[in-house]
N, C-alpha and C. Protein backbone atom coordinates (compact mmCIF):
# COMPACT_ATOMS: atom_id res chain seq x y z
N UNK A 1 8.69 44.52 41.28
CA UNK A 1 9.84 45.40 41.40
C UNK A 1 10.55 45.43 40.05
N UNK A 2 10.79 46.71 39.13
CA UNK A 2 11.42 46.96 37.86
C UNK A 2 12.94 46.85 38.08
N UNK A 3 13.60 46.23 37.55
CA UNK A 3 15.07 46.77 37.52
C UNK A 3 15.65 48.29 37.84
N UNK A 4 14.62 49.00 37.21
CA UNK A 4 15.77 50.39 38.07
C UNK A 4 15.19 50.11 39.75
N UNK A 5 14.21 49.90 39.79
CA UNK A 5 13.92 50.07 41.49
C UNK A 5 15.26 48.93 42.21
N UNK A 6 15.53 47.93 41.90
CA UNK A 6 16.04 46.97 41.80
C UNK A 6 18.09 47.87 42.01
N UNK A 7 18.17 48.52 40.96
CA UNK A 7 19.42 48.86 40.72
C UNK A 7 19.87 50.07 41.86
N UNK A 8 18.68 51.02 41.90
CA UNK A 8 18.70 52.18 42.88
C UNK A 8 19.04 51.75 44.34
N UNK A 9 17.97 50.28 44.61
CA UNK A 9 17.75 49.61 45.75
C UNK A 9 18.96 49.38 45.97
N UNK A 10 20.00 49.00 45.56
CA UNK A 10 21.55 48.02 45.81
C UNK A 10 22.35 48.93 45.52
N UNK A 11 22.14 50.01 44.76
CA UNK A 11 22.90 51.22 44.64
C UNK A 11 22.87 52.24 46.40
N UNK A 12 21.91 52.26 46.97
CA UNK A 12 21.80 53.10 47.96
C UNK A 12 22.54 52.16 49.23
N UNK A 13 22.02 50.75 48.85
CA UNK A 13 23.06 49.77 49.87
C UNK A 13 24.77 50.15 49.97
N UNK A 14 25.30 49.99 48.44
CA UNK A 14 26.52 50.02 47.97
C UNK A 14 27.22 51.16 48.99
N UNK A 15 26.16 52.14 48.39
CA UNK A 15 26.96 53.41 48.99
C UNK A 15 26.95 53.79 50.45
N UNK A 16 25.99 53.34 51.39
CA UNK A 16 25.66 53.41 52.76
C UNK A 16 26.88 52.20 53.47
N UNK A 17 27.40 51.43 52.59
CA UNK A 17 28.19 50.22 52.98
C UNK A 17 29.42 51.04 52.33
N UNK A 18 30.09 51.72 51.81
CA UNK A 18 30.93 51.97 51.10
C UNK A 18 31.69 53.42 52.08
N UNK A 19 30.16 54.16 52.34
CA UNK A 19 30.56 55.55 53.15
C UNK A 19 30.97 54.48 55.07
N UNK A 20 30.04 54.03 55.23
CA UNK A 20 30.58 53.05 56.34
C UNK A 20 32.25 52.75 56.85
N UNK A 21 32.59 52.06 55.25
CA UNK A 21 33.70 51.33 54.99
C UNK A 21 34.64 52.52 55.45
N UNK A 22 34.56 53.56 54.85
CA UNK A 22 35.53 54.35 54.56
C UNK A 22 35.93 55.14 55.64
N UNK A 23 34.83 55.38 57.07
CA UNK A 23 34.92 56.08 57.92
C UNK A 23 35.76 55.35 59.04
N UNK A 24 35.28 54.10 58.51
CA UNK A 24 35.74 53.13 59.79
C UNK A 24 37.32 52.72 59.48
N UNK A 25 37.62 52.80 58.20
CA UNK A 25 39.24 52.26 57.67
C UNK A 25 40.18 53.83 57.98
N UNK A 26 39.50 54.67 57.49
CA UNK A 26 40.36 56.36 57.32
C UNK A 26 40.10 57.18 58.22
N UNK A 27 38.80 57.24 57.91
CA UNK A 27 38.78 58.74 58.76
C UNK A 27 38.92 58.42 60.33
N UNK A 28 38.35 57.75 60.94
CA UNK A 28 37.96 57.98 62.18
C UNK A 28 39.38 57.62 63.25
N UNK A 29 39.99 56.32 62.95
CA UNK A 29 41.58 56.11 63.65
C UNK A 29 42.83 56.68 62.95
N UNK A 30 42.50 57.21 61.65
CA UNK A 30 43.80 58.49 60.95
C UNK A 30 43.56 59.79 62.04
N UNK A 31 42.03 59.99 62.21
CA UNK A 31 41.97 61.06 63.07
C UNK A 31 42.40 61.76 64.16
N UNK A 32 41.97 60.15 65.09
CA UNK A 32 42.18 60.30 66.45
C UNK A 32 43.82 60.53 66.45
N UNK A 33 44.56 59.45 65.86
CA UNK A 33 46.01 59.59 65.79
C UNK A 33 47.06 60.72 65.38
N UNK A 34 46.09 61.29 64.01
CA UNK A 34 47.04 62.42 63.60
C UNK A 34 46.49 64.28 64.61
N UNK A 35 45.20 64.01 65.60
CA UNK A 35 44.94 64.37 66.56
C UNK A 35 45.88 64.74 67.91
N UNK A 36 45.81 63.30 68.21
CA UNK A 36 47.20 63.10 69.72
C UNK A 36 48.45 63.84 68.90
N UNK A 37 48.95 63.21 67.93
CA UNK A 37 50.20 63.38 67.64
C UNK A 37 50.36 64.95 66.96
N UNK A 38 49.81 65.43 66.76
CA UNK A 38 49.55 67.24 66.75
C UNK A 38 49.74 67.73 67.63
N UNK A 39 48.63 67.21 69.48
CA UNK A 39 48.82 67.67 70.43
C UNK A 39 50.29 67.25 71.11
N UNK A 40 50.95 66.64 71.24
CA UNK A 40 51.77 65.80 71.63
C UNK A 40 53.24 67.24 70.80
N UNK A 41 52.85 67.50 69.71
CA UNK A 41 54.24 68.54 69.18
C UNK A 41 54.14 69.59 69.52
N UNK A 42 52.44 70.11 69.69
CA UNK A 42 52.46 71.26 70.66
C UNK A 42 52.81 71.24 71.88
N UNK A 43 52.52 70.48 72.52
CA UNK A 43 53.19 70.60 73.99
C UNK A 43 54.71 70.16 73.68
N UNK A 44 55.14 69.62 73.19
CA UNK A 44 56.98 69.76 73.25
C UNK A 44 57.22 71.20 72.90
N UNK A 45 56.16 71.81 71.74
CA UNK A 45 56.79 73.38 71.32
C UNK A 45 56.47 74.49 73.14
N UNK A 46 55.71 73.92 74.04
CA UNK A 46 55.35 74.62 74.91
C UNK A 46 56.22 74.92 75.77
N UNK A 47 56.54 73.01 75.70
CA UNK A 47 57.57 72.99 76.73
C UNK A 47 59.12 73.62 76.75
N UNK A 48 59.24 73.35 75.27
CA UNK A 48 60.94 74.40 74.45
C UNK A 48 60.76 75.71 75.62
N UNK A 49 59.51 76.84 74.93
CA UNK A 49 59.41 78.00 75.07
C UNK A 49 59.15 78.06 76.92
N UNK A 50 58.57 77.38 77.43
CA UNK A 50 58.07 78.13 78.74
C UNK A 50 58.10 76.99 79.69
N UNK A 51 59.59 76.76 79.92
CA UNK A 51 60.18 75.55 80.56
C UNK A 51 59.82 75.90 82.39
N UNK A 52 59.84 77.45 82.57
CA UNK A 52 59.97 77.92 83.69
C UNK A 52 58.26 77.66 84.57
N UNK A 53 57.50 77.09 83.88
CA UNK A 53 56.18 76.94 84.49
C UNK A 53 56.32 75.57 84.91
N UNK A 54 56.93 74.70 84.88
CA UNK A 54 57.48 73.39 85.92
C UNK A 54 58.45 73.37 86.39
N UNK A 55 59.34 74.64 86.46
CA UNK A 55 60.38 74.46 87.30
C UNK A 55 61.82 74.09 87.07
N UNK A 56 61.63 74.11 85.43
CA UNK A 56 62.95 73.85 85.02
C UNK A 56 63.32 74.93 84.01
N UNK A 57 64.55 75.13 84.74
CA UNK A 57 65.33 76.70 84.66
C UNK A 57 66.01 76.68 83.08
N UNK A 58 65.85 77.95 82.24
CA UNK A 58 66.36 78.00 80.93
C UNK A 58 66.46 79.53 80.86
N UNK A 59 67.74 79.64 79.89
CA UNK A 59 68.32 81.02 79.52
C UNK A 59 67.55 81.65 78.36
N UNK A 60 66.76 80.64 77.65
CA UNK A 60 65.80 81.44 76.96
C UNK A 60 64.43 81.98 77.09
N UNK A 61 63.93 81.57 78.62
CA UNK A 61 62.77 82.05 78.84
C UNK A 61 62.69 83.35 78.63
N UNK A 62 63.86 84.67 78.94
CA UNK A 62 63.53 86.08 78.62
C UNK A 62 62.92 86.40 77.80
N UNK A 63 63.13 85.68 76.59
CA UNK A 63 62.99 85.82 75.24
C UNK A 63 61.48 84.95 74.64
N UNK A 64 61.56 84.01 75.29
CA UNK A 64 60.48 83.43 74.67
C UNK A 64 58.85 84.05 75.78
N UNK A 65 58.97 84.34 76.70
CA UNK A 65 58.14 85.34 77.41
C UNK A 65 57.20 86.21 76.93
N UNK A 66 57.84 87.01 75.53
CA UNK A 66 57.68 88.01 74.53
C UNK A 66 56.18 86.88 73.73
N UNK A 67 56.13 85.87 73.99
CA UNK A 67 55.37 85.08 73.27
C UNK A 67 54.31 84.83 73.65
N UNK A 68 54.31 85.12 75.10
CA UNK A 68 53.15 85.10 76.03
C UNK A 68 51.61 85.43 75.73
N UNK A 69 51.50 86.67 75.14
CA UNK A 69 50.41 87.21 74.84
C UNK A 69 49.72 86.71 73.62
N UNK A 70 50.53 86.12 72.97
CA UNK A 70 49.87 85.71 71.56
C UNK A 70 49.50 83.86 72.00
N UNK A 71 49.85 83.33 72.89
CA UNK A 71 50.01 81.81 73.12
C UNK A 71 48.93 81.66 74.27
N UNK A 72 48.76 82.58 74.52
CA UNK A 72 47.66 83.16 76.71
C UNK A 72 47.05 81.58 76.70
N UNK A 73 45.92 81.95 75.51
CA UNK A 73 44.90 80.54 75.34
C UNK A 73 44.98 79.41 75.33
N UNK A 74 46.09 78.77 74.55
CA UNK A 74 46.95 77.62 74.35
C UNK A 74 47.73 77.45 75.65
N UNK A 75 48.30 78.63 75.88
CA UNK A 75 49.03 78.54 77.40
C UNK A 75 48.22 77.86 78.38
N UNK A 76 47.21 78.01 78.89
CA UNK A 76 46.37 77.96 80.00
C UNK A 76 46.09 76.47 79.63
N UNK A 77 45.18 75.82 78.40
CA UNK A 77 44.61 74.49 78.30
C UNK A 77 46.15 73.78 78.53
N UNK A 78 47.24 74.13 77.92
CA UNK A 78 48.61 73.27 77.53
C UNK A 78 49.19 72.97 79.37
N UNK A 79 49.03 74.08 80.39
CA UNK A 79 49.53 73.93 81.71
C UNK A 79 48.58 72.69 82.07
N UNK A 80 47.52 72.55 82.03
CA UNK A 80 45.94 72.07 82.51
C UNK A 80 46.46 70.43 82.39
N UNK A 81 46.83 70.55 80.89
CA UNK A 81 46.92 68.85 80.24
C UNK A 81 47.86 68.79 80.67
N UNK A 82 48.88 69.13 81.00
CA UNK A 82 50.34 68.86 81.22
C UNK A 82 50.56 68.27 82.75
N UNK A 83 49.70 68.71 83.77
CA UNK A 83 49.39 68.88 85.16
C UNK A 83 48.42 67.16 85.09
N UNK A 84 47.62 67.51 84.45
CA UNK A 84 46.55 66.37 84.44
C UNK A 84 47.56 64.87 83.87
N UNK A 85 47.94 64.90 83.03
CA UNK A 85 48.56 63.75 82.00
C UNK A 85 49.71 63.46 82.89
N UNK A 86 49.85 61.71 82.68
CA UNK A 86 50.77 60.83 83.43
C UNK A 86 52.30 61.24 82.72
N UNK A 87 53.24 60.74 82.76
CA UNK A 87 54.58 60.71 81.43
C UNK A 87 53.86 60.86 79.96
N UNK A 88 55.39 61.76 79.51
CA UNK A 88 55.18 60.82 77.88
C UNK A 88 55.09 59.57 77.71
N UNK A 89 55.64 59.18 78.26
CA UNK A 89 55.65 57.32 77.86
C UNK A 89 54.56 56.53 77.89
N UNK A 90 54.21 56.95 79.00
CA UNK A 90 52.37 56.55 79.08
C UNK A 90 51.32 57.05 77.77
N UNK A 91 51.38 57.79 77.71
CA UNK A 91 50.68 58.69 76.70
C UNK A 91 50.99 57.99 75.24
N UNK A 92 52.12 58.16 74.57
CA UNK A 92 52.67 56.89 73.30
C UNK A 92 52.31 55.44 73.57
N UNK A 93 52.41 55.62 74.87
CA UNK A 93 52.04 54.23 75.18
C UNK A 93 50.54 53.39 74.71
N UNK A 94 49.47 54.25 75.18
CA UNK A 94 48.32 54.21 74.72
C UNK A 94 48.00 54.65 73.34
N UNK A 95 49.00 55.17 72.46
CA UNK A 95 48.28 54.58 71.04
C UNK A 95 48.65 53.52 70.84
N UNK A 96 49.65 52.63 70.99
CA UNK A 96 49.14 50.97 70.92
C UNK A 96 48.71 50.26 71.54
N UNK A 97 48.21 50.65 72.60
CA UNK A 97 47.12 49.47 73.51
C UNK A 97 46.15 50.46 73.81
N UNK A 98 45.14 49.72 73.36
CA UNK A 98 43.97 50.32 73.37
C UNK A 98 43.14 50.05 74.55
């Protein structure tokens, strides 16, 4: 075995251990977290605008109504999760206990 075979050999380690490192420190639990916590501001923005789909009464639904057609898609999955999912509290709850 020559030294470059040698250098390439521990070079392809380095980097297979390095891309590893990096997925497992950054990407993958920055993800999941900055994920929830995206979904988590959309549904408060859902809940602002279209309070009247659980039953709690607001003077700005007239207005935010007008929003309907552009939100339809988001509307429908956002009722779904909202129906399905325990409290907020529960939900925050489980990003620190895993």
């Amino acid at each position: 075995m020559t030294l470059a075979d040698r250098i390439e050999r521990y070079r392809a380690i380095l980097d297979e251990w390095l891309r590893g490192l990096y997925h497992g420190l950054f990407t993958h639990p920055a993800y999941e977290k900055i994920e929830k916590e995206a979904e988590d501001l959309e549904d408060a923005f859902m809940l602002a605008c279209f309070p009247d789909a659980f039953g709690i009464p607001s003077p700005v639904s007239y207005y935010t109504a007008e929003l309907l057609p552009y939100l339809e898609d988001e509307f429908e999955a956002w009722e779904r999760r909202m129906w399905d999912r325990g409290t907020l509290l529960e939900r925050k709850g489980q990003q620190y206990h895993f």
